[in-house]
C-alpha atoms as a PDB file:
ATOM      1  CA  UNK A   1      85.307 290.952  77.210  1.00  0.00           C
ATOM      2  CA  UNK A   2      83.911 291.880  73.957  1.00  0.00           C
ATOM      3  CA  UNK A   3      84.181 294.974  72.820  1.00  0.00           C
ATOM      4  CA  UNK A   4      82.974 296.668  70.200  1.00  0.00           C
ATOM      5  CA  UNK A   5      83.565 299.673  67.505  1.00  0.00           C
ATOM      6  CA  UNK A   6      82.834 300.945  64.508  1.00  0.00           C
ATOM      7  CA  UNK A   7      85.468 301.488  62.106  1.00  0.00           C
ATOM      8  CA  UNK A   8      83.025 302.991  59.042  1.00  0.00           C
ATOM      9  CA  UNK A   9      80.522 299.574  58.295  1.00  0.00           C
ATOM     10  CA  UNK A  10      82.756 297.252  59.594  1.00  0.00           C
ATOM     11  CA  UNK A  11      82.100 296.316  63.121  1.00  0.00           C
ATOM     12  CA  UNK A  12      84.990 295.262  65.665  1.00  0.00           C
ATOM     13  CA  UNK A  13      84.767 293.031  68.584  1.00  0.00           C
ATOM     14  CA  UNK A  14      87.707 292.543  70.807  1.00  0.00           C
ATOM     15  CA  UNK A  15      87.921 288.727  72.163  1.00  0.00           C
ATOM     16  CA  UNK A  16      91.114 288.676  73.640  1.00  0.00           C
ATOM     17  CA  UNK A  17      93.692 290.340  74.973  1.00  0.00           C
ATOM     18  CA  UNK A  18      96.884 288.353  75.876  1.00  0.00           C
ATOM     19  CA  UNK A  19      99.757 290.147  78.310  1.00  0.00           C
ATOM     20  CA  UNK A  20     103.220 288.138  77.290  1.00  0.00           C
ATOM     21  CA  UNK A  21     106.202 289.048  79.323  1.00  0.00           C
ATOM     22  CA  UNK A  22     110.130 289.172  78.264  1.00  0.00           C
ATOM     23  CA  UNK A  23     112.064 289.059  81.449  1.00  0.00           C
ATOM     24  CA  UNK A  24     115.134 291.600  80.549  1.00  0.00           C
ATOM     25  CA  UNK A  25     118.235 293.303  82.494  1.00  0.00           C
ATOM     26  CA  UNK A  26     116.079 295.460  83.849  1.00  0.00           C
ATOM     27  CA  UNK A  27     112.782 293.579  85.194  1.00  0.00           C
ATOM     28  CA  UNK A  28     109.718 292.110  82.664  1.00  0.00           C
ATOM     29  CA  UNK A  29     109.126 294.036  79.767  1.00  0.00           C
ATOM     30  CA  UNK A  30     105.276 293.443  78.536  1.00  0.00           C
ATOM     31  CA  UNK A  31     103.901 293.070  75.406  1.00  0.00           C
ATOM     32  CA  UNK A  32     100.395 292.612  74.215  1.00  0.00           C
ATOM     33  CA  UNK A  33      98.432 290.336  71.451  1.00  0.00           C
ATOM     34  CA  UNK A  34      94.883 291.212  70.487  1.00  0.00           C
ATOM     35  CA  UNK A  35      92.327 288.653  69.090  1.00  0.00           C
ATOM     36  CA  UNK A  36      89.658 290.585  67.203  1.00  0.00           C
ATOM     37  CA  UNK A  37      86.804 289.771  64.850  1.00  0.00           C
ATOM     38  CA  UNK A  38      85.517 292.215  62.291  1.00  0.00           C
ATOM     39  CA  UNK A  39      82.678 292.210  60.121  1.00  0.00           C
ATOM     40  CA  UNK A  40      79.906 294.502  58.023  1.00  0.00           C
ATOM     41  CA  UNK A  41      76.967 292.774  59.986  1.00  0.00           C
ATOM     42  CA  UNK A  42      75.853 291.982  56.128  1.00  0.00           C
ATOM     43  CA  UNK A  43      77.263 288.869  56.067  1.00  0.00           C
ATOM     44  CA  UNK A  44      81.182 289.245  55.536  1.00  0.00           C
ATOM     45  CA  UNK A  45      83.219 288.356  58.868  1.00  0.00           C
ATOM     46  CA  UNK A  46      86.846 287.898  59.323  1.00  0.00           C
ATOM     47  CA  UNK A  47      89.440 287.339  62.620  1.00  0.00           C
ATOM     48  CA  UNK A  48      92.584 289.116  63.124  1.00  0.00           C
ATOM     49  CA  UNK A  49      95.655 289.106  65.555  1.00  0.00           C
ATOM     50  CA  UNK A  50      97.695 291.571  66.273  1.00  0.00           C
ATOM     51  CA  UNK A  51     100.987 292.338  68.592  1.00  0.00           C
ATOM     52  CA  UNK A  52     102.403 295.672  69.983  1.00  0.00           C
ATOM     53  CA  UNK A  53     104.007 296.868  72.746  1.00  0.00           C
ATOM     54  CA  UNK A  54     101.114 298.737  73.983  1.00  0.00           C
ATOM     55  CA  UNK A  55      97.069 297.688  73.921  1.00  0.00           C
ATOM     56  CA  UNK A  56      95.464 300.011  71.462  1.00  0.00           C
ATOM     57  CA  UNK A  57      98.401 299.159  68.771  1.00  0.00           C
ATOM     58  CA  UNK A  58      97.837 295.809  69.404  1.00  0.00           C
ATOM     59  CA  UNK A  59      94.174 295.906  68.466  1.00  0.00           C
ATOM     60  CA  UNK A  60      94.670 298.377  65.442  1.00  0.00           C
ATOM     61  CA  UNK A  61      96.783 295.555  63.833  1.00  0.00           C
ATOM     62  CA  UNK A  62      94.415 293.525  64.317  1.00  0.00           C
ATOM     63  CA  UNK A  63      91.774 295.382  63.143  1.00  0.00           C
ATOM     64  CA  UNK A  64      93.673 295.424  59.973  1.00  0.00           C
ATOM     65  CA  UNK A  65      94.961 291.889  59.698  1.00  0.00           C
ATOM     66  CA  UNK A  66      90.706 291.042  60.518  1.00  0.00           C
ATOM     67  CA  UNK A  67      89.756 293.516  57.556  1.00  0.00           C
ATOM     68  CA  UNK A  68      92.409 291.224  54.876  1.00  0.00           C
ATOM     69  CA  UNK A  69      90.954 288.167  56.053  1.00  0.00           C
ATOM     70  CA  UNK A  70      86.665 288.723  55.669  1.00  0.00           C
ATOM     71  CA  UNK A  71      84.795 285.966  54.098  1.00  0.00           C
ATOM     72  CA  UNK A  72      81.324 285.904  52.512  1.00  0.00           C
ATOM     73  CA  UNK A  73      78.584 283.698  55.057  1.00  0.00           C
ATOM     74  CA  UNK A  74      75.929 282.731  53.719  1.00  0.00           C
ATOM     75  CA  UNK A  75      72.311 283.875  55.505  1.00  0.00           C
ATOM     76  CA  UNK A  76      69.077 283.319  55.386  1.00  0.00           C
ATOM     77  CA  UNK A  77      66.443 285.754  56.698  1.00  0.00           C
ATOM     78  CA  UNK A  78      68.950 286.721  59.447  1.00  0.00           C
ATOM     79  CA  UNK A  79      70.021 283.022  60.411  1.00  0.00           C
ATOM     80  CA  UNK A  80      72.084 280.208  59.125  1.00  0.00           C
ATOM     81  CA  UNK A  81      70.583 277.641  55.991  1.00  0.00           C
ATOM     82  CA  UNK A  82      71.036 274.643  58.192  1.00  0.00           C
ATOM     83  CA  UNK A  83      72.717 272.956  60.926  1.00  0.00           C
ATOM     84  CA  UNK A  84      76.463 272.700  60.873  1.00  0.00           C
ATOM     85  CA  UNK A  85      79.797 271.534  62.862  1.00  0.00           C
ATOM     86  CA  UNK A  86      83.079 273.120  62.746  1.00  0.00           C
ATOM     87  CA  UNK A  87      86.191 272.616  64.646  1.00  0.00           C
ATOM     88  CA  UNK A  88      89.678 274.152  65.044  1.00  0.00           C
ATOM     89  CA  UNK A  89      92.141 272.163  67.907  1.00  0.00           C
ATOM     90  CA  UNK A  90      90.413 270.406  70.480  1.00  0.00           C
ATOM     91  CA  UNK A  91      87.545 273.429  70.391  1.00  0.00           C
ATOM     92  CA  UNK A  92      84.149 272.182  68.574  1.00  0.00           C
ATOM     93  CA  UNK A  93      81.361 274.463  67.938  1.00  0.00           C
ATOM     94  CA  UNK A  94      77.357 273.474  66.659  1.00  0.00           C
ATOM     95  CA  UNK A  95      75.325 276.448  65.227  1.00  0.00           C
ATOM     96  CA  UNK A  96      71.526 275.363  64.510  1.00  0.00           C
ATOM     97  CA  UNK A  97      69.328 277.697  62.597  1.00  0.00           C
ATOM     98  CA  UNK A  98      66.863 278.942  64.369  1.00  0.00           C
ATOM     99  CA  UNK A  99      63.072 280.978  63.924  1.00  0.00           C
ATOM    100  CA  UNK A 100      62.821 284.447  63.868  1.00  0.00           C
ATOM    101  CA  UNK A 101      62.430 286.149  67.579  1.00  0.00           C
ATOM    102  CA  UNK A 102      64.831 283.387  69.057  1.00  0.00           C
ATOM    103  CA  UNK A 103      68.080 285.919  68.990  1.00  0.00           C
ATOM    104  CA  UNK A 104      71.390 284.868  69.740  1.00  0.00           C
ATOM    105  CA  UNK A 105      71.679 281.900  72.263  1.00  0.00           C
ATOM    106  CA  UNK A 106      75.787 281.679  71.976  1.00  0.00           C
ATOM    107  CA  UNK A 107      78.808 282.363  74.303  1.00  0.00           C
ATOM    108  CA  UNK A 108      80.570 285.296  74.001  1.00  0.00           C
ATOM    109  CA  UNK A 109      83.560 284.582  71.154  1.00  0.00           C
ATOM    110  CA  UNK A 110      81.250 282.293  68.913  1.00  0.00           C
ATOM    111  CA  UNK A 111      78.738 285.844  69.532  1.00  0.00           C
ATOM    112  CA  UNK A 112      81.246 288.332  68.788  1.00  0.00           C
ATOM    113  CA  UNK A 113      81.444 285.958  65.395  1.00  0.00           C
ATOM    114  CA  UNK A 114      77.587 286.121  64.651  1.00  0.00           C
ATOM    115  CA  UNK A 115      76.761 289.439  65.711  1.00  0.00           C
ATOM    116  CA  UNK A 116      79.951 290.758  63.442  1.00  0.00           C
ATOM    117  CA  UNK A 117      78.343 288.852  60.786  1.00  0.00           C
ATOM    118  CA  UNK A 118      74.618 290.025  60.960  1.00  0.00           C
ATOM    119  CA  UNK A 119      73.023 287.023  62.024  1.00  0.00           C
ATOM    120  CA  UNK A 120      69.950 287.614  64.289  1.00  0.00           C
ATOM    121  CA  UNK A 121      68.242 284.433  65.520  1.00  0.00           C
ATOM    122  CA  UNK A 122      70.674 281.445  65.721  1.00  0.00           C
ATOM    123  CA  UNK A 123      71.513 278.042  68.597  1.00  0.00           C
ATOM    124  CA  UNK A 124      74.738 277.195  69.208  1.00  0.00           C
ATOM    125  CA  UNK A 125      76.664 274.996  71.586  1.00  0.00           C
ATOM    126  CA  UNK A 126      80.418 274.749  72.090  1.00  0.00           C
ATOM    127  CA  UNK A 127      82.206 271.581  73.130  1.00  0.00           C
ATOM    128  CA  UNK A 128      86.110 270.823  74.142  1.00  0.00           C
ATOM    129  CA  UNK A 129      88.023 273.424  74.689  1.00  0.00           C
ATOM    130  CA  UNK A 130      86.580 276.790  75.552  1.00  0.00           C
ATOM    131  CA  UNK A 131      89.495 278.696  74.640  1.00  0.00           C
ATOM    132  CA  UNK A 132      88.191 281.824  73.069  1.00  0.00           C
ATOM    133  CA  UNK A 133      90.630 282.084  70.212  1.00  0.00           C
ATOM    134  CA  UNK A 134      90.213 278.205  68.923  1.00  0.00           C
ATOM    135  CA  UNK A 135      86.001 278.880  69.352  1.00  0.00           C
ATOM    136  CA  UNK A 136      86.468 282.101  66.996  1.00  0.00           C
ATOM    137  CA  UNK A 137      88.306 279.978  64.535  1.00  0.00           C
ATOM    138  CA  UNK A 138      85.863 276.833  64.651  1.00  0.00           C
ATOM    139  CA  UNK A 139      82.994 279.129  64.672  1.00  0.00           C
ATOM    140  CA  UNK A 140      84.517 280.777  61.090  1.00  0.00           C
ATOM    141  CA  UNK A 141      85.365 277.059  59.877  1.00  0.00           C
ATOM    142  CA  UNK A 142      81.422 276.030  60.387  1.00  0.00           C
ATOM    143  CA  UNK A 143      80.284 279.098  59.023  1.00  0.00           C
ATOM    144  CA  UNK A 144      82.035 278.630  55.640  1.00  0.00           C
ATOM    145  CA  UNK A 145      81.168 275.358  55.064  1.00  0.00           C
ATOM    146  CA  UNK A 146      77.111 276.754  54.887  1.00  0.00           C
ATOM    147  CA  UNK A 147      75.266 276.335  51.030  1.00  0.00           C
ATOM    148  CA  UNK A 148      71.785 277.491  50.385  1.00  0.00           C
ATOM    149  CA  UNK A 149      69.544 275.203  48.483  1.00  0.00           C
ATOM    150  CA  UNK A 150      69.847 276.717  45.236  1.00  0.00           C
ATOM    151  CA  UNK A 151      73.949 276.668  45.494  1.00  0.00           C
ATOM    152  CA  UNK A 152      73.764 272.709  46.532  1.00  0.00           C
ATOM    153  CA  UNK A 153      71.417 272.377  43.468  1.00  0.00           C
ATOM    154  CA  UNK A 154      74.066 274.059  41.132  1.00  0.00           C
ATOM    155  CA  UNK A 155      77.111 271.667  42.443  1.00  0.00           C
ATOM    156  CA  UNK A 156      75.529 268.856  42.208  1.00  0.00           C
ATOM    157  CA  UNK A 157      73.277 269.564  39.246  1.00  0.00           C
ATOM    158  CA  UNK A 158      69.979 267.813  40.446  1.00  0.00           C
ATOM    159  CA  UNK A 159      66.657 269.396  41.580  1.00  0.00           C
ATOM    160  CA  UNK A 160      66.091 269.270  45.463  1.00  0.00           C
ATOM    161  CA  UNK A 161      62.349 269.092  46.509  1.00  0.00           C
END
């Protein structure tokens, strides 16, 4: 259900679209909330949400609210600098670097993540819940929690071998 846009560098994936319905006088009146992800396939990525009465407002918004929120990931050579675990509800999610060539073995809201954020060659594995919006937001959580060699010997101020 991804799909995807560009909005000048940034790329936009939709990952969900969710129908709500107010029952009224008249019959159900239907609204709409768009889950999107947005990044510059450089390594900046960001989620947004969005609500309208109508789809394409709904993902605009979101678009927008995605744009506010991009954070800086760090890559190496088009994959991760090691292996990491994030989680967000009951929805876990494993990315493992991987060697050039491998591509993108990930399902489709934890890809949406990594293809928004320009990594090429990456494993990952979800676990719990496969709720699309939670695996979006665990996928971000691992991501940000990645440090190159050179920035874990700056914090800690030793000399790694």
């Amino acid at each position: 259900m991804a799909n995807e846009s560009n909005r000048g560098e940034l790329i936009d994936k939709v990952i969900k679209i969710r129908r709500c319905a107010a029952v009224v006088k008249g019959g159900r009146r239907f609204s709409f909330a768009a889950m999107v992800v947005v990044g510059n396939g450089k390594g900046r990525v960001g989620w947004g949400y969005g609500k309208a009465n109508e789809v394409p407002p709904s993902v605009e918004k979101a678009v927008k609210d995605g744009s506010r929120r991009m954070v800086d990931i760090t890559l190496e050579k088009g994959t991760i600098p090691h292996r990491v675990l994030g989680h967000y509800g009951a929805a876990q999610v494993v990315l493992v670097p991987a060697s050039p060539g491998t591509g993108l073995i990930a399902g489709s809201a934890v890809r949406a993540v990594c293809e928004a954020a320009g990594i090429k060659d990456i494993l990952t594995k979800s676990f719990g819940s496969n709720n699309p919006i939670n695996l979006v937001k665990a996928t971000l959580e691992a991501l940000q929690q990645l440090r190159t060699r050179g920035e874990v010997e700056r914090l800690r101020g030793v000399s790694l071998s």
